[in-house]
PDB file of N, CA and C in Angstrom:
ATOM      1  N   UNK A   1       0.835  -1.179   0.000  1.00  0.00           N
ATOM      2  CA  UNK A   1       0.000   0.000   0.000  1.00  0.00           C
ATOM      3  C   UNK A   1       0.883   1.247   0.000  1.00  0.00           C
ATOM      4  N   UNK A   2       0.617   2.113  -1.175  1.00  0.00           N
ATOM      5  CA  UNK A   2       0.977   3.732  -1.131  1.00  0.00           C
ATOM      6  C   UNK A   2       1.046   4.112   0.401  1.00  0.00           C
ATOM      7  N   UNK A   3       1.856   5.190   0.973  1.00  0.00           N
ATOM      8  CA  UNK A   3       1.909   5.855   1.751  1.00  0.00           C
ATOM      9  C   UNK A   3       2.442   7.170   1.418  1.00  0.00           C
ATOM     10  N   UNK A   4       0.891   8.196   1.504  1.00  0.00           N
ATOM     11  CA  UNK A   4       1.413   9.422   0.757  1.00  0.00           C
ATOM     12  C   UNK A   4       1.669  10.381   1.190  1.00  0.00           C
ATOM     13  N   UNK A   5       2.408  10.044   2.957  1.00  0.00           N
ATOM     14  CA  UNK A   5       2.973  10.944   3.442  1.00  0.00           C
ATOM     15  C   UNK A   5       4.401  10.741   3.028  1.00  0.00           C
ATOM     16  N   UNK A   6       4.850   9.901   2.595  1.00  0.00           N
ATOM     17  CA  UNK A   6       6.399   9.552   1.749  1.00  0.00           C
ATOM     18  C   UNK A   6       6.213  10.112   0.227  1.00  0.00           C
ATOM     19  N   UNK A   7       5.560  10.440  -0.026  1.00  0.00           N
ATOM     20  CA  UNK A   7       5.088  11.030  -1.479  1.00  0.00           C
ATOM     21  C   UNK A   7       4.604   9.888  -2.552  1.00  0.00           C
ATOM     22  N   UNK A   8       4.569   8.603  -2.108  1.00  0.00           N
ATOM     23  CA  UNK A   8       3.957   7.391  -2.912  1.00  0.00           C
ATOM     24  C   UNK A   8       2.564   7.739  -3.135  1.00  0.00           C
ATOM     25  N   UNK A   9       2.302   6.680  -4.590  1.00  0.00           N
ATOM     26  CA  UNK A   9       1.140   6.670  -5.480  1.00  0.00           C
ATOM     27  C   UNK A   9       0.655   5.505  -5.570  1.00  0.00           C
ATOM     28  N   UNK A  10      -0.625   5.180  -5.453  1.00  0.00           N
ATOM     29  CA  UNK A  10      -0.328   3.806  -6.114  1.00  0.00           C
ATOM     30  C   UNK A  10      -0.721   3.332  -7.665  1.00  0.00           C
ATOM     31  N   UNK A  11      -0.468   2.683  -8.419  1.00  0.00           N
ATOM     32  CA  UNK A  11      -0.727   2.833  -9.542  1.00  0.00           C
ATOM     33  C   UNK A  11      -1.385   1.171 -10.156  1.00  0.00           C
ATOM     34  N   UNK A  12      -2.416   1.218 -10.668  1.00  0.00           N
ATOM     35  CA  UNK A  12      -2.793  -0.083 -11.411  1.00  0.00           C
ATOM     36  C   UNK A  12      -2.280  -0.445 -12.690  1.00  0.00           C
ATOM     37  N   UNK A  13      -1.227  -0.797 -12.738  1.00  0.00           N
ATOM     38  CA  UNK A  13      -0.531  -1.362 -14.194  1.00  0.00           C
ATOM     39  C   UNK A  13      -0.496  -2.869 -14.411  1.00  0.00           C
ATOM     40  N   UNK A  14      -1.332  -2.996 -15.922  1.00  0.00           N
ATOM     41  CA  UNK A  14      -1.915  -4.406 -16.072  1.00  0.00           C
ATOM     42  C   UNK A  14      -2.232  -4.686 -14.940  1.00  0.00           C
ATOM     43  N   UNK A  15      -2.964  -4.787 -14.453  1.00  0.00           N
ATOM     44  CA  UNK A  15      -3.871  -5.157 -13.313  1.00  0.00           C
ATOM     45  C   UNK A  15      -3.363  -5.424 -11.769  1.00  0.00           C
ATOM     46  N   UNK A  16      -2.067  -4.956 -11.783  1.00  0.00           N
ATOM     47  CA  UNK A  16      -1.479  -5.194 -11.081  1.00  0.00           C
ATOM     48  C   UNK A  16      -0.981  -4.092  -9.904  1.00  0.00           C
ATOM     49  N   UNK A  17      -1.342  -3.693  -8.731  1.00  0.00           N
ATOM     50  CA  UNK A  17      -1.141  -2.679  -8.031  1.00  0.00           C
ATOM     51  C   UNK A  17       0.852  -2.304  -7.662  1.00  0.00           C
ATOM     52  N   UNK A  18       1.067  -0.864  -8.636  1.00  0.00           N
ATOM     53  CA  UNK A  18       2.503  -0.706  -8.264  1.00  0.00           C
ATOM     54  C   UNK A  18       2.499   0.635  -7.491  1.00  0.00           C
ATOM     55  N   UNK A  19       3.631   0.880  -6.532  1.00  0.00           N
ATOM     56  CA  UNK A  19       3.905   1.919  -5.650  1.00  0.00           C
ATOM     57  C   UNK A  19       5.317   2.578  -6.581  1.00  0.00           C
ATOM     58  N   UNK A  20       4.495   4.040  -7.219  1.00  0.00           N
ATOM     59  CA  UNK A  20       5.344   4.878  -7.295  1.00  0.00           C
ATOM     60  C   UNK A  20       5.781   6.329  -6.755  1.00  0.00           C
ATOM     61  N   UNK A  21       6.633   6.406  -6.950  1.00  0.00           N
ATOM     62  CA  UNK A  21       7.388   7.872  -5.808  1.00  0.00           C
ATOM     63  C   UNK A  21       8.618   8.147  -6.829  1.00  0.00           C
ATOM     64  N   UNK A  22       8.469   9.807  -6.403  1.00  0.00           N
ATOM     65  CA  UNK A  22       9.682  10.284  -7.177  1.00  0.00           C
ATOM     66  C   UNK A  22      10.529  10.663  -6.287  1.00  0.00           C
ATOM     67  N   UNK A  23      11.601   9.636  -6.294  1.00  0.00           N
ATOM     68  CA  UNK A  23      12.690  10.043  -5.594  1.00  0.00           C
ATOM     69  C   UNK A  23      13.661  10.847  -6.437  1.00  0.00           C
ATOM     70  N   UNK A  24      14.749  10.992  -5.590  1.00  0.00           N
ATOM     71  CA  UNK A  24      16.079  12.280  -6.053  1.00  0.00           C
ATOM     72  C   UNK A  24      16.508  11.737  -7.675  1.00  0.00           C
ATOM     73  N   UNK A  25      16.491  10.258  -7.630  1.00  0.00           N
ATOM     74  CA  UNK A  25      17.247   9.736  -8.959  1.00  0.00           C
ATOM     75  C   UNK A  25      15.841   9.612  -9.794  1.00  0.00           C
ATOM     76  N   UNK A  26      14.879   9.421  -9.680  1.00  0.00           N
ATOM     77  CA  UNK A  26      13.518   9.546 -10.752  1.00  0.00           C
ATOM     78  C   UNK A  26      13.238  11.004 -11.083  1.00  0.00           C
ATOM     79  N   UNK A  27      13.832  11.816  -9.846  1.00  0.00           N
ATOM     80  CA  UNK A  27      13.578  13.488 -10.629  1.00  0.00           C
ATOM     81  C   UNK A  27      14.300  13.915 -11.538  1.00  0.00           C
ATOM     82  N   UNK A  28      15.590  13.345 -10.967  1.00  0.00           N
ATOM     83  CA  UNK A  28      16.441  13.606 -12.367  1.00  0.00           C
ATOM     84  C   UNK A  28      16.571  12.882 -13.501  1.00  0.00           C
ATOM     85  N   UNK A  29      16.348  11.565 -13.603  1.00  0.00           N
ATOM     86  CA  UNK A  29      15.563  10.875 -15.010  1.00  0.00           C
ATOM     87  C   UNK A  29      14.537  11.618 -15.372  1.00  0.00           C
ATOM     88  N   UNK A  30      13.443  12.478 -14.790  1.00  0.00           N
ATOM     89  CA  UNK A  30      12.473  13.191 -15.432  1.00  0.00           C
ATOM     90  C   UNK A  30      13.058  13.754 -16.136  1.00  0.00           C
ATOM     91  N   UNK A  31      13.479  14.868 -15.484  1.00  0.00           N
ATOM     92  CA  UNK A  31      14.623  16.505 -15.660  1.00  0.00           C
ATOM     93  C   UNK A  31      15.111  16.199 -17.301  1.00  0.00           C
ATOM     94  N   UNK A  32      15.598  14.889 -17.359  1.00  0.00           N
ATOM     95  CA  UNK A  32      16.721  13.877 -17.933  1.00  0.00           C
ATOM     96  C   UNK A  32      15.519  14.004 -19.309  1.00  0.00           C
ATOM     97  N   UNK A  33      14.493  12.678 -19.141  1.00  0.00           N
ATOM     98  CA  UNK A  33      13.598  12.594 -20.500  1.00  0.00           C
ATOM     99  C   UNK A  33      13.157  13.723 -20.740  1.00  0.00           C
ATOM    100  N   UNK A  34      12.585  14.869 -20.296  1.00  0.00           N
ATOM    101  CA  UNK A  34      11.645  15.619 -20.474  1.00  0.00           C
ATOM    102  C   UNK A  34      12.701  17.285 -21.103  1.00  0.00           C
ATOM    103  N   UNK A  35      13.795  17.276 -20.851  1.00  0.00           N
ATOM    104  CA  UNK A  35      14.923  18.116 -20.998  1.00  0.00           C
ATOM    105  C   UNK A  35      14.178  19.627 -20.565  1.00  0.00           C
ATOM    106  N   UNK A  36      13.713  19.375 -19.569  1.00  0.00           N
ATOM    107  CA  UNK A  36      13.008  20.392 -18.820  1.00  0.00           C
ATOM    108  C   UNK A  36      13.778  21.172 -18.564  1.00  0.00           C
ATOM    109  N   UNK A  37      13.970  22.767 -18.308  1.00  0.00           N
ATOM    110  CA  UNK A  37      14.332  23.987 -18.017  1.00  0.00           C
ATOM    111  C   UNK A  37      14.877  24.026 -16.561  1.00  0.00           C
ATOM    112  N   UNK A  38      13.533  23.315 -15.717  1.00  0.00           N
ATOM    113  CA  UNK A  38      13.949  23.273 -14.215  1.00  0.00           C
ATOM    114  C   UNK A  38      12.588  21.967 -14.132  1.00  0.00           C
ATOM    115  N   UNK A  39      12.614  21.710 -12.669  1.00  0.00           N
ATOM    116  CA  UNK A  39      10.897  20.734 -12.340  1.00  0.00           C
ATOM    117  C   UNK A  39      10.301  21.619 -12.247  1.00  0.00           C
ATOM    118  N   UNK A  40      10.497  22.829 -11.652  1.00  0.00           N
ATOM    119  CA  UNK A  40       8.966  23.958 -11.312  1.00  0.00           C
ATOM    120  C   UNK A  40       8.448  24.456 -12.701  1.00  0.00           C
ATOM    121  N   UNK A  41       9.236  24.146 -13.945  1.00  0.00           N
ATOM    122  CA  UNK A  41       8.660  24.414 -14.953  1.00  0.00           C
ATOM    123  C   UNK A  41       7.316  23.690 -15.458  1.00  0.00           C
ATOM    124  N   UNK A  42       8.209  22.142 -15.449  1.00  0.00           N
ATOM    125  CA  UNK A  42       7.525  20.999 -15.537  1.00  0.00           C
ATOM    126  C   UNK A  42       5.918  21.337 -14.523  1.00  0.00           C
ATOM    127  N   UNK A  43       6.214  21.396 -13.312  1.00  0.00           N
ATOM    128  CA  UNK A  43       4.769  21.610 -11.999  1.00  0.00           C
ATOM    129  C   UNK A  43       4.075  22.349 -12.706  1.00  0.00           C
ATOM    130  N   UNK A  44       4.773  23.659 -12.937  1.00  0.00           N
ATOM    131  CA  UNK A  44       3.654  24.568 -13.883  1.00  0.00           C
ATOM    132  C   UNK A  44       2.599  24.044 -14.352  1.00  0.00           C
ATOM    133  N   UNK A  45       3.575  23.700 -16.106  1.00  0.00           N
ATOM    134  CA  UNK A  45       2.471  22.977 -16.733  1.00  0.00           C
ATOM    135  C   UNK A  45       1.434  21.971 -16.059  1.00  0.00           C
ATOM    136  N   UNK A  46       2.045  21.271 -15.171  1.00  0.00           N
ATOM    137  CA  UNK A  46       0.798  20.284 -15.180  1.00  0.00           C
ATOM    138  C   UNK A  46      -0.175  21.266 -14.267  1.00  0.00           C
ATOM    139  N   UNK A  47       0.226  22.184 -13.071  1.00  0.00           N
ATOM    140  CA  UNK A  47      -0.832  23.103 -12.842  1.00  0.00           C
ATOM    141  C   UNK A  47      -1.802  24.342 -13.497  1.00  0.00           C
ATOM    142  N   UNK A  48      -1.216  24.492 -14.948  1.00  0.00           N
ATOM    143  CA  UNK A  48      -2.095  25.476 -15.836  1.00  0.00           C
ATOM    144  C   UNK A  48      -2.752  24.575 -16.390  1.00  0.00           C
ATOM    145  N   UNK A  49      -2.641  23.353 -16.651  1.00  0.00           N
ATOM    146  CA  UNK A  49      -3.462  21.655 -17.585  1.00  0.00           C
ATOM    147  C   UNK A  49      -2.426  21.991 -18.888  1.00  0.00           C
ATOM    148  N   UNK A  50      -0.832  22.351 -19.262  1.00  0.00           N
ATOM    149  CA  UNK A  50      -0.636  22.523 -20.330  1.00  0.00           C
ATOM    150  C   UNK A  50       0.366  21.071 -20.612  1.00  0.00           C
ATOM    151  N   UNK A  51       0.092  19.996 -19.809  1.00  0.00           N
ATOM    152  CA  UNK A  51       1.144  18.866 -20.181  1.00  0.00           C
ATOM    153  C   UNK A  51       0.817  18.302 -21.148  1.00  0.00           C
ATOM    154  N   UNK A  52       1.545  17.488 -21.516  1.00  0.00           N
ATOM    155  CA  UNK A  52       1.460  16.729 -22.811  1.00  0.00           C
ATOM    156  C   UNK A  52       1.479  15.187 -22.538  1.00  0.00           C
ATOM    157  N   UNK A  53       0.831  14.615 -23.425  1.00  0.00           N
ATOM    158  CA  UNK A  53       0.969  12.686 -23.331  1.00  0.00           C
ATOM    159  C   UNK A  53       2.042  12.282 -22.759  1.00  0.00           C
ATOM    160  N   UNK A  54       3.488  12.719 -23.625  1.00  0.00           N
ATOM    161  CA  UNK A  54       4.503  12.803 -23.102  1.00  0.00           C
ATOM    162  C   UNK A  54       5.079  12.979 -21.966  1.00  0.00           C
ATOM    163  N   UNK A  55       4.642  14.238 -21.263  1.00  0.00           N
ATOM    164  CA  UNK A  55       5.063  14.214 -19.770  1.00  0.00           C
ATOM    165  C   UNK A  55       4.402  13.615 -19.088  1.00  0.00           C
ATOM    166  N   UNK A  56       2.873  13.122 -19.088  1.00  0.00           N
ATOM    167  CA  UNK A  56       2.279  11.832 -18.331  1.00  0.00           C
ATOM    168  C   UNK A  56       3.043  11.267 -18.270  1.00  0.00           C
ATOM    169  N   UNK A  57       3.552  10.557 -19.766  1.00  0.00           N
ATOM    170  CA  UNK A  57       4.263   9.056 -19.280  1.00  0.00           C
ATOM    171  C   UNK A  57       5.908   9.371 -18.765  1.00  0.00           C
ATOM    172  N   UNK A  58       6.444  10.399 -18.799  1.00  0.00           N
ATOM    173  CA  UNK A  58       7.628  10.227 -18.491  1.00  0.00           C
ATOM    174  C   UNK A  58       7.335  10.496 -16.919  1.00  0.00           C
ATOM    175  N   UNK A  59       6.444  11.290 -16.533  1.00  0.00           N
ATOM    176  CA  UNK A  59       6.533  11.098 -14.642  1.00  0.00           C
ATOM    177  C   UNK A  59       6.133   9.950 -14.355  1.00  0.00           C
ATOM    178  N   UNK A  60       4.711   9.145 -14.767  1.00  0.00           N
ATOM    179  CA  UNK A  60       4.909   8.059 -14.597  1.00  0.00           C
ATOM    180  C   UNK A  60       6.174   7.272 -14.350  1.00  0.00           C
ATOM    181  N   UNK A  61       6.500   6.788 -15.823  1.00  0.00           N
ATOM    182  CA  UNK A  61       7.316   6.275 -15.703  1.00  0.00           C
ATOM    183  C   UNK A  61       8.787   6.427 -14.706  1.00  0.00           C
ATOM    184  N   UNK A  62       9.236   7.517 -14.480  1.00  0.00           N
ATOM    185  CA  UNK A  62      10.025   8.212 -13.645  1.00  0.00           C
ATOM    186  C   UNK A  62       9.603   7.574 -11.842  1.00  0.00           C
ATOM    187  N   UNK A  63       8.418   7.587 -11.619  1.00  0.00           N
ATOM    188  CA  UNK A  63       7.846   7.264 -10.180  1.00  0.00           C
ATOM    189  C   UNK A  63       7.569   5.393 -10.291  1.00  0.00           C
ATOM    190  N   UNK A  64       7.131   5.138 -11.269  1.00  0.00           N
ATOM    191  CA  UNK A  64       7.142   3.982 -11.275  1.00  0.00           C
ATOM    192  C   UNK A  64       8.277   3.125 -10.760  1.00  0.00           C
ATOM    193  N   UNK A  65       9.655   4.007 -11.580  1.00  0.00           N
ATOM    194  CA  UNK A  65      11.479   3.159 -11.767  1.00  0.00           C
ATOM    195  C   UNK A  65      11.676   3.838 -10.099  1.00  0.00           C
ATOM    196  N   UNK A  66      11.232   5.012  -9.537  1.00  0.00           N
ATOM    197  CA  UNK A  66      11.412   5.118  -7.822  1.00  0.00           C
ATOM    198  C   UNK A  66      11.130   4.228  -7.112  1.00  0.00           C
ATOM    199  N   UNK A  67       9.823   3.977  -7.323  1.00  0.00           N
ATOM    200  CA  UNK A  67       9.124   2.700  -6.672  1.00  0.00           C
ATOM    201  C   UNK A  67       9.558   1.642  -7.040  1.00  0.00           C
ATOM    202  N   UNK A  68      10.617   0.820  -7.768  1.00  0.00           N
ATOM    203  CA  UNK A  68      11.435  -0.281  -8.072  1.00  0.00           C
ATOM    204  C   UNK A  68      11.177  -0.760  -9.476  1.00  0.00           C
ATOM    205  N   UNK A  69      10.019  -0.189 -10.294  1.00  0.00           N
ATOM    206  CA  UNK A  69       9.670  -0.657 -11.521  1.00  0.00           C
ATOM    207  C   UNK A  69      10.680  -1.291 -11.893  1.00  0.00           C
ATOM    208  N   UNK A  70      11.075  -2.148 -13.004  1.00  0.00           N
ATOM    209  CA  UNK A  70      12.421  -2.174 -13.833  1.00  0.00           C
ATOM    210  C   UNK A  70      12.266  -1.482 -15.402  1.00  0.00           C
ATOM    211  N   UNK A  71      10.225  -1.511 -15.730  1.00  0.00           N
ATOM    212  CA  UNK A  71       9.954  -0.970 -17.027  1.00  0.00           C
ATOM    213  C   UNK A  71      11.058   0.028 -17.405  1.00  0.00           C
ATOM    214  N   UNK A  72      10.484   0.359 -18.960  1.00  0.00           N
ATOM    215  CA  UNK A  72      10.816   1.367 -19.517  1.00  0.00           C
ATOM    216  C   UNK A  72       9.820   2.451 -19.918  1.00  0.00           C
ATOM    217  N   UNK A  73       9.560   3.402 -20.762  1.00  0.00           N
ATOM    218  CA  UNK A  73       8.671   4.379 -21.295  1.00  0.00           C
ATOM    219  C   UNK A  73       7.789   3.032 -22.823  1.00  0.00           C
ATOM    220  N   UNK A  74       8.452   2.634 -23.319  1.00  0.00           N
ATOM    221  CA  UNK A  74       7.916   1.588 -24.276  1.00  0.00           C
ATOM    222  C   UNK A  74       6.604   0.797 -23.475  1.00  0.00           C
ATOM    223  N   UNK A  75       7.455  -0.136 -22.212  1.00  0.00           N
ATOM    224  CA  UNK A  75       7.192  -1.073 -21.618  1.00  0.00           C
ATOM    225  C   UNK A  75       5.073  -0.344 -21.178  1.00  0.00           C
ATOM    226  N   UNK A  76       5.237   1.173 -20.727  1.00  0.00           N
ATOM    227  CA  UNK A  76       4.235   1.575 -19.913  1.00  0.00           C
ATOM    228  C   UNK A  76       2.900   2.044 -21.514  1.00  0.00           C
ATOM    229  N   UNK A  77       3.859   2.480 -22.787  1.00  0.00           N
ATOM    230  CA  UNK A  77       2.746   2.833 -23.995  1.00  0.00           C
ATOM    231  C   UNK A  77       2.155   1.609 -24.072  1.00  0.00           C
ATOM    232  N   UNK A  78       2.518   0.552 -23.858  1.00  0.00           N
ATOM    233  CA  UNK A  78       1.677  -0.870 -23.982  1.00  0.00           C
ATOM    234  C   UNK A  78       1.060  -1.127 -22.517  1.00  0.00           C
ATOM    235  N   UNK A  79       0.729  -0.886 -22.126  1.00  0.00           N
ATOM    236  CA  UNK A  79       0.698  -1.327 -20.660  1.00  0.00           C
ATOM    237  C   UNK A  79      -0.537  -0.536 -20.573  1.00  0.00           C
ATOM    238  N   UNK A  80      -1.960  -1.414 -19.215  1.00  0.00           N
ATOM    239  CA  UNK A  80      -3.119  -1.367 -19.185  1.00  0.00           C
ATOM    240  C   UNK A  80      -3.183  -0.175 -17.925  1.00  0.00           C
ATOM    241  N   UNK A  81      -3.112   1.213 -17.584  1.00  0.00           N
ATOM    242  CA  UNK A  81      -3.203   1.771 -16.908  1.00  0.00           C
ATOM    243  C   UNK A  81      -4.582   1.715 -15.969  1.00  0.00           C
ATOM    244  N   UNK A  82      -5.023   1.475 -14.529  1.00  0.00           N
ATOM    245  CA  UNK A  82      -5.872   1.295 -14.128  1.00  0.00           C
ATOM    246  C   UNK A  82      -6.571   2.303 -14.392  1.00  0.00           C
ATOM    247  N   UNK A  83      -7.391   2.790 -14.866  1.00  0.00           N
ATOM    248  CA  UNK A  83      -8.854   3.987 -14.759  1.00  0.00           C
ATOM    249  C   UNK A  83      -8.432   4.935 -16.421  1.00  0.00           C
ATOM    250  N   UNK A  84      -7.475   4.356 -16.931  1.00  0.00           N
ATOM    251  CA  UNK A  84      -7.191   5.097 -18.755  1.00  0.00           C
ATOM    252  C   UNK A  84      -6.222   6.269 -18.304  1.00  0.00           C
ATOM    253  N   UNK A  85      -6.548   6.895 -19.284  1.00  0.00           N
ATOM    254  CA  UNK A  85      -5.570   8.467 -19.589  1.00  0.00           C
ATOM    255  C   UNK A  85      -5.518   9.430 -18.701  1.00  0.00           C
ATOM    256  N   UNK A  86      -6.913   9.431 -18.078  1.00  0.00           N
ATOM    257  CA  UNK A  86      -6.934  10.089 -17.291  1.00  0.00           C
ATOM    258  C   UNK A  86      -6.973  10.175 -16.184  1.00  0.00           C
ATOM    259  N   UNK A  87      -7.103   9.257 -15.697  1.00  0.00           N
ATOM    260  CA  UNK A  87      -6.273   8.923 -14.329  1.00  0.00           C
ATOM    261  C   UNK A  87      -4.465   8.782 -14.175  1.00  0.00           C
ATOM    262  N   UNK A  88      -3.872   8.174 -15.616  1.00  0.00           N
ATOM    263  CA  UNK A  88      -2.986   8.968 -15.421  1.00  0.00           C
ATOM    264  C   UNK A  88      -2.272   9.758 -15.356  1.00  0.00           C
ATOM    265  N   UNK A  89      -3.360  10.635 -16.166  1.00  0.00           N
ATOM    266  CA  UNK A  89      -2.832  12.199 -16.036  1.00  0.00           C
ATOM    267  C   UNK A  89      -2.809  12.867 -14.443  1.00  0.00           C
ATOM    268  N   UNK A  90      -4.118  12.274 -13.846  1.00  0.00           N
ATOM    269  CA  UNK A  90      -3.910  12.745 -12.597  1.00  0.00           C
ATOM    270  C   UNK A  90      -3.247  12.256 -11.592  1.00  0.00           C
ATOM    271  N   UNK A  91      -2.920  10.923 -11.881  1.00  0.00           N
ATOM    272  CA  UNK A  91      -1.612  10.404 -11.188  1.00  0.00           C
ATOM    273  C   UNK A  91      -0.490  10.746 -11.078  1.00  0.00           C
ATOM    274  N   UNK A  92       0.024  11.166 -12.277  1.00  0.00           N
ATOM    275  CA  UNK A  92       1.218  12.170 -12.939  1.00  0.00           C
ATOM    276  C   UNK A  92       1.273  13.230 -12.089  1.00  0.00           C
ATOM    277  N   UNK A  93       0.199  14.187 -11.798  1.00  0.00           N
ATOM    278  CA  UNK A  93      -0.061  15.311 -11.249  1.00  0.00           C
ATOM    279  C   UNK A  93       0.244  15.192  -9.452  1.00  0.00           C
ATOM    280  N   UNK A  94      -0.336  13.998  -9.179  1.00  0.00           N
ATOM    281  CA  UNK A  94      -0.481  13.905  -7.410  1.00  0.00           C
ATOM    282  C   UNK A  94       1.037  13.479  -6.976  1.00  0.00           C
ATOM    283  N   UNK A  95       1.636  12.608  -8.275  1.00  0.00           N
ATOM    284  CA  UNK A  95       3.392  12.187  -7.932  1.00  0.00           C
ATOM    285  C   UNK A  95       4.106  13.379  -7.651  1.00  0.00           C
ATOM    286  N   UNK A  96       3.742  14.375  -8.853  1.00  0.00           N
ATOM    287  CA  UNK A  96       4.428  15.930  -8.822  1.00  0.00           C
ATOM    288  C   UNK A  96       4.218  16.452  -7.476  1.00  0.00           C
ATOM    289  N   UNK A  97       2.793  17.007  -6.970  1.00  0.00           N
ATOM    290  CA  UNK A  97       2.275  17.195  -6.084  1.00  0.00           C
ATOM    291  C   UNK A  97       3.068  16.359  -4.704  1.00  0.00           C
ATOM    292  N   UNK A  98       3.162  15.655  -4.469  1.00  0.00           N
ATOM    293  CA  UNK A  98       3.613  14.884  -3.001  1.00  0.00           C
ATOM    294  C   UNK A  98       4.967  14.650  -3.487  1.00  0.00           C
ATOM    295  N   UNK A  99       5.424  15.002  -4.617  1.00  0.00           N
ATOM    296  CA  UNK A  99       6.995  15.286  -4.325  1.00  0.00           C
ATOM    297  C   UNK A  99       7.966  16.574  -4.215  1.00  0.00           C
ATOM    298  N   UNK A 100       6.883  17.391  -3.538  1.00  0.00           N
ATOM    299  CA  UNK A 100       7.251  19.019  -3.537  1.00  0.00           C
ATOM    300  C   UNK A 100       6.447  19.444  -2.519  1.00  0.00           C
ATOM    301  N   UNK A 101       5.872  18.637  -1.926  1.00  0.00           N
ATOM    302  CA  UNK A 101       4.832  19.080  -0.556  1.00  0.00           C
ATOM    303  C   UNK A 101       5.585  19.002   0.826  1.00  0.00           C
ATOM    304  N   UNK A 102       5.732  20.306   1.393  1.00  0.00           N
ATOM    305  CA  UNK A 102       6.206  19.728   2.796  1.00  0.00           C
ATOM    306  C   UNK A 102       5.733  19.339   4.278  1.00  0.00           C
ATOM    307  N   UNK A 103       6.365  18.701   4.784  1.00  0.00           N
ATOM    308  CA  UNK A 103       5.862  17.697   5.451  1.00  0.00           C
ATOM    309  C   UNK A 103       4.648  18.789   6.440  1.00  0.00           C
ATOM    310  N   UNK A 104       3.892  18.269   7.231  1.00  0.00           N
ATOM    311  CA  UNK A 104       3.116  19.442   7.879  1.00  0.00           C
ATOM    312  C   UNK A 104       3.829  19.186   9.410  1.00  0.00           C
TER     313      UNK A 104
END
């Protein structure tokens, strides 16, 4: 089970419940795929709604490989996301979100 005071998600891939989190080395694989400017750029967008397919799957994927995934970005375009697109768009969003939130 997610614990999203650690900034974990949980995610249904192929039917299968995975725990992702963006740790220090998945932010910078983001930073990395996405050849982002900074992450608060990246937060932006997903807080104005201006992300792209693309950055779904690369935070995904990014929180997924935190959480121990071994996938790749290929591995997840084939792959059965629990609730479709749009849940992982908002999954994408809550990883961002609880990995920039401080603790209370």
């Amino acid at each position: 089970m997610a614990n999203p005071m650690t900034g974990e998600v949980e995610v249904v891939l192929d039917g299968e419940i995975r725990t992702a989190k963006l740790t220090l080395g998945a932010l910078a694989e983001l930073e990395h795929a996405l050849q982002a400017e900074s992450l608060l750029a990246l937060v932006e967008r997903f807080e104005a709604g201006r992300f792209s397919a693309r950055d779904v799957i690369a935070v995904l994927v990014a929180g997924l490989r935190g959480g121990g995934w071994a996938g790749r970005a290929d591995d997840l375009l084939s792959a059965d996301i629990g609730g479709g697109s749009l849940a992982a768009a908002r999954l994408a969003a809550e990883l961002l979100a609880r990995a920039f939130r401080l603790p209370e």
